[in-house]
N, C-alpha and C. Protein backbone atom coordinates (compact mmCIF):
# COMPACT_ATOMS: atom_id res chain seq x y z
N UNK A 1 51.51 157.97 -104.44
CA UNK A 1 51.73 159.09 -105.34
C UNK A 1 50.48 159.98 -105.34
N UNK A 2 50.93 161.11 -105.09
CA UNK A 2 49.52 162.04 -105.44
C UNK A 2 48.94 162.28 -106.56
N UNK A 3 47.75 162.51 -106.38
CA UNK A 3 47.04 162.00 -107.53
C UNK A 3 46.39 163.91 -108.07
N UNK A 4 46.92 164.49 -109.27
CA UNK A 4 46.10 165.56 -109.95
C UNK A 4 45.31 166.44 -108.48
N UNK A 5 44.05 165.78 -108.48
CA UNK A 5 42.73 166.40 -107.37
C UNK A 5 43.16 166.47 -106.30
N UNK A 6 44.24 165.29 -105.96
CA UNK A 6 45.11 165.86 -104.40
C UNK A 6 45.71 166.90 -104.05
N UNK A 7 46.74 167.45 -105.17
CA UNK A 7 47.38 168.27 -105.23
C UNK A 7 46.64 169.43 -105.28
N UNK A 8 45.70 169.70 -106.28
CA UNK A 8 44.89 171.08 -106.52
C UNK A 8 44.37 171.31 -105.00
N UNK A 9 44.18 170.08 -104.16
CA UNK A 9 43.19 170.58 -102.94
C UNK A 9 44.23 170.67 -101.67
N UNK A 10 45.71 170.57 -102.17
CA UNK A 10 46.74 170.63 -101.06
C UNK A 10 46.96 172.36 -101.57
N UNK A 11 47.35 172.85 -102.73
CA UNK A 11 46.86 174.07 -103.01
C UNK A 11 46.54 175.05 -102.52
N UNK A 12 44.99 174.72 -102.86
CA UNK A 12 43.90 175.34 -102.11
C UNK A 12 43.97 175.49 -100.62
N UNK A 13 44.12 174.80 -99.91
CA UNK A 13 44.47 174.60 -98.55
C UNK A 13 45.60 175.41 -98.27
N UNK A 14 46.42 175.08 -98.78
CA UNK A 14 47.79 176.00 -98.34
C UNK A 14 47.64 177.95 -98.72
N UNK A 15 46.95 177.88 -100.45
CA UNK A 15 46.44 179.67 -100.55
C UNK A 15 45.76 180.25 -99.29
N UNK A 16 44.38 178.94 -98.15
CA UNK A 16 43.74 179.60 -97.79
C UNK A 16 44.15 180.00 -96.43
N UNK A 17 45.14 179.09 -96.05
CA UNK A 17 46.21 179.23 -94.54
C UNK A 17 46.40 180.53 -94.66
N UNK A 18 47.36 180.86 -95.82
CA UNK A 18 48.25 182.02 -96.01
C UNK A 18 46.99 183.15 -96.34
N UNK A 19 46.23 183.27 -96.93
CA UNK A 19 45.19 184.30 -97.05
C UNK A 19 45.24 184.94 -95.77
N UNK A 20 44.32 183.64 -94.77
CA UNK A 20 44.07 184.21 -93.81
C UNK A 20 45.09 184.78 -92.38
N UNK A 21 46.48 184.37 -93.30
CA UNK A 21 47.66 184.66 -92.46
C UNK A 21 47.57 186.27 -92.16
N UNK A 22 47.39 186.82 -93.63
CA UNK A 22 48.13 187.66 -94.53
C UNK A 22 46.19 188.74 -94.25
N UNK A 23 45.53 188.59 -94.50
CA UNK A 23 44.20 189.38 -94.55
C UNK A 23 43.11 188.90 -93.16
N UNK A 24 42.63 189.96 -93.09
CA UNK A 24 40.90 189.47 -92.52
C UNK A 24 40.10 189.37 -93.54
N UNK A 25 39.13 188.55 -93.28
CA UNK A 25 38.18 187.80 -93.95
C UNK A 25 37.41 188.72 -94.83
N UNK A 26 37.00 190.00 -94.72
CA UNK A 26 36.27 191.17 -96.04
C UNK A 26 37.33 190.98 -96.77
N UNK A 27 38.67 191.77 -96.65
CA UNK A 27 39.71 191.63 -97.70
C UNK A 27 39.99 190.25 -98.68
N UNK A 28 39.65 189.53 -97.51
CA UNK A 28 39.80 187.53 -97.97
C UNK A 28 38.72 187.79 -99.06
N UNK A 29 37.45 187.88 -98.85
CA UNK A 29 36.61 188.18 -100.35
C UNK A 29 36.76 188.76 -101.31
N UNK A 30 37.18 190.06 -100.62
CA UNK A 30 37.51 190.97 -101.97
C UNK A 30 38.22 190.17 -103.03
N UNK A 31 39.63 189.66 -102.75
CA UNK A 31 40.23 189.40 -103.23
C UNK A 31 40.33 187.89 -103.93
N UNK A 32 38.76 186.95 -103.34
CA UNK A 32 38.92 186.11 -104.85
C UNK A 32 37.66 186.34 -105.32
N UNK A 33 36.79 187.87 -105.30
CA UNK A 33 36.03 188.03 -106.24
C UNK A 33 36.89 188.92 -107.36
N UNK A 34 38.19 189.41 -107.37
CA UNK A 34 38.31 189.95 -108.15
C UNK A 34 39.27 189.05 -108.79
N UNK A 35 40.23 188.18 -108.14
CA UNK A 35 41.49 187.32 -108.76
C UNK A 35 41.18 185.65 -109.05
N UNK A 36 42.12 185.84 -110.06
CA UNK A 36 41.94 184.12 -110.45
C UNK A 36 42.38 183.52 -108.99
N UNK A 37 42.51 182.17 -109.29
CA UNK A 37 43.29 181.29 -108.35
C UNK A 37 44.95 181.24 -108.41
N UNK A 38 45.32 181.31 -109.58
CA UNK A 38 46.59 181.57 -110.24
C UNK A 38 47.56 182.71 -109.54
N UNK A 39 46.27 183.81 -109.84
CA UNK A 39 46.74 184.78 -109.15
C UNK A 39 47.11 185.36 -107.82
N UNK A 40 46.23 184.49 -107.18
CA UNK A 40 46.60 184.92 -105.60
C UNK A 40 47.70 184.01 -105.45
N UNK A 41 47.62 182.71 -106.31
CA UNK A 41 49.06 182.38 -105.42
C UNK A 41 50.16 183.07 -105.76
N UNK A 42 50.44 184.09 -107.05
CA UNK A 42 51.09 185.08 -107.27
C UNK A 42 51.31 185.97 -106.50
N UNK A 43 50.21 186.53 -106.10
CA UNK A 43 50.20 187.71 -104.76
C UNK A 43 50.94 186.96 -103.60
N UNK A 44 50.26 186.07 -103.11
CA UNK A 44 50.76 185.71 -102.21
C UNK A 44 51.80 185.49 -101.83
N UNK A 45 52.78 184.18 -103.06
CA UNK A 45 54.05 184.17 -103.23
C UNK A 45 54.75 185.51 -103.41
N UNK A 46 54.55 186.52 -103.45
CA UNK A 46 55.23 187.48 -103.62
C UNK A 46 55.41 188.43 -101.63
N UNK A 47 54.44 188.39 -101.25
CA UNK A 47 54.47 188.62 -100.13
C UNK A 47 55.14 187.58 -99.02
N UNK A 48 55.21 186.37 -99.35
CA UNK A 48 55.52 185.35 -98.18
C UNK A 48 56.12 184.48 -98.85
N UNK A 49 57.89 184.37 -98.94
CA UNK A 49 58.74 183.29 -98.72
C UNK A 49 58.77 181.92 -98.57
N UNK A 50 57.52 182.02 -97.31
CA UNK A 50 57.31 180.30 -96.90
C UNK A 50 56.16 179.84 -98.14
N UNK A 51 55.42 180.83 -97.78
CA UNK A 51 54.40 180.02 -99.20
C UNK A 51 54.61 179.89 -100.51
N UNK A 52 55.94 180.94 -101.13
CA UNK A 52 55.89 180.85 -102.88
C UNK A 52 56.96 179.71 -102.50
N UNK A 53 57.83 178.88 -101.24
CA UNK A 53 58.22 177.64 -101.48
C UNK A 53 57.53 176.74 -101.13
N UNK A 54 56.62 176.36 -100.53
CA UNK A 54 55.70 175.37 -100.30
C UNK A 54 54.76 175.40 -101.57
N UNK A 55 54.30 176.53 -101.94
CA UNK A 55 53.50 176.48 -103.03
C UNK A 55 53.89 176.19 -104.34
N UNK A 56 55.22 176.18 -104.58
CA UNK A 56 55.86 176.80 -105.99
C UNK A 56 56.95 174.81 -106.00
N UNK A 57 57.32 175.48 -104.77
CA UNK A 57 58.65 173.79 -104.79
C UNK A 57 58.07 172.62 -103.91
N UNK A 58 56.87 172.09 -103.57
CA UNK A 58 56.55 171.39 -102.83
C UNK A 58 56.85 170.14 -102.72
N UNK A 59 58.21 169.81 -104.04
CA UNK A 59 58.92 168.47 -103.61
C UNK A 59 59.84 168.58 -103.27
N UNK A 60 60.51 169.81 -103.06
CA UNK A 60 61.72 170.03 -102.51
C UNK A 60 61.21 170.57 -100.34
N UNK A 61 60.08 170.84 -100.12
CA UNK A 61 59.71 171.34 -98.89
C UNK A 61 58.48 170.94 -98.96
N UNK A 62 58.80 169.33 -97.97
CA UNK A 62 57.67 168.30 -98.47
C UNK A 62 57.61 168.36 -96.41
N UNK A 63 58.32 169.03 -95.32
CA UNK A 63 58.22 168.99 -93.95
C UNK A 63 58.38 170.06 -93.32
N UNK A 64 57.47 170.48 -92.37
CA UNK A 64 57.48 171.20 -91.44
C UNK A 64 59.19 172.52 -91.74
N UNK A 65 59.07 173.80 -91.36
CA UNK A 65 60.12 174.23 -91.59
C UNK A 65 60.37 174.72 -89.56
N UNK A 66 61.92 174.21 -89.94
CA UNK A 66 62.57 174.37 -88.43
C UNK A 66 62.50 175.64 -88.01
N UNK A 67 63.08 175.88 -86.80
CA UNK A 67 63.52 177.69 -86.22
C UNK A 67 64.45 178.15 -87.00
N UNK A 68 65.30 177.59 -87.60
CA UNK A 68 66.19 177.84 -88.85
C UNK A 68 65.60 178.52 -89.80
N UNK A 69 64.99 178.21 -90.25
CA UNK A 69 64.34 178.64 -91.47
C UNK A 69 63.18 179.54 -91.36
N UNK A 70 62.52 179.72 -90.28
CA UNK A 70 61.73 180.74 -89.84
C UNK A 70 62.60 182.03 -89.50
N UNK A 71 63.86 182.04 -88.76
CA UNK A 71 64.49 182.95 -88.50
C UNK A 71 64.94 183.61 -89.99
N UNK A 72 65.45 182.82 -91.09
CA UNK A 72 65.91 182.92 -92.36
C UNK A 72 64.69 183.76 -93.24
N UNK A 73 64.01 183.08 -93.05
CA UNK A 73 62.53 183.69 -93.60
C UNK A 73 62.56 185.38 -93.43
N UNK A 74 62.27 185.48 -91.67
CA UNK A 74 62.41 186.89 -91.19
C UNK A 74 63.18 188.09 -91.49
N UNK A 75 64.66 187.72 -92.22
CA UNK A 75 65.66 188.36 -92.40
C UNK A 75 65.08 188.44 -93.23
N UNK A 76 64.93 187.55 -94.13
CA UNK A 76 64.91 188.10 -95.68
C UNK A 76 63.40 189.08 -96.13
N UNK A 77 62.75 188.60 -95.11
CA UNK A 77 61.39 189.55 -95.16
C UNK A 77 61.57 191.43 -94.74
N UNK A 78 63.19 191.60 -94.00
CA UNK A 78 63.70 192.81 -94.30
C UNK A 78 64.99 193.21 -95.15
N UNK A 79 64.88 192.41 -96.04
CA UNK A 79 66.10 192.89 -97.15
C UNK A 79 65.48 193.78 -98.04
């Protein structure tokens, strides 16, 4: 079972994937000298699908996501 400190640092790990998905590294600063931690995963989840469910439902999307769901992703990233 994961333990509290596991989770906060599976988190962290996953905000900083997607940061650097999503920005280059000046912008990457900017943006946690001005935002909570809370908040970027807000931003973030709002921009990227895969991360507000990995980040948000992570017992429901506990594995790797197929070509299925990447293709699914894509569509919906133009609705």
């Amino acid at each position: 079972m994961e333990t509290i400190k596991q989770e906060e640092q599976r988190q962290a790990e996953l905000l900083k994937q997607y940061m650097e998905k999503h920005f280059k590294p000046p912008k990457i600063k900017q943006l946690i000298e001005t935002f909570s931690f809370s908040e970027l995963r807000k931003l973030i989840g709002e921009m990227d699908i895969e991360f507000f469910a990995l980040a948000y439902f992570p017992k429901y999307f506990d594995r790797a996501f197929g070509q299925f769901h990447q293709e699914l992703f894509s569509e919906l990233r133009h609705m």
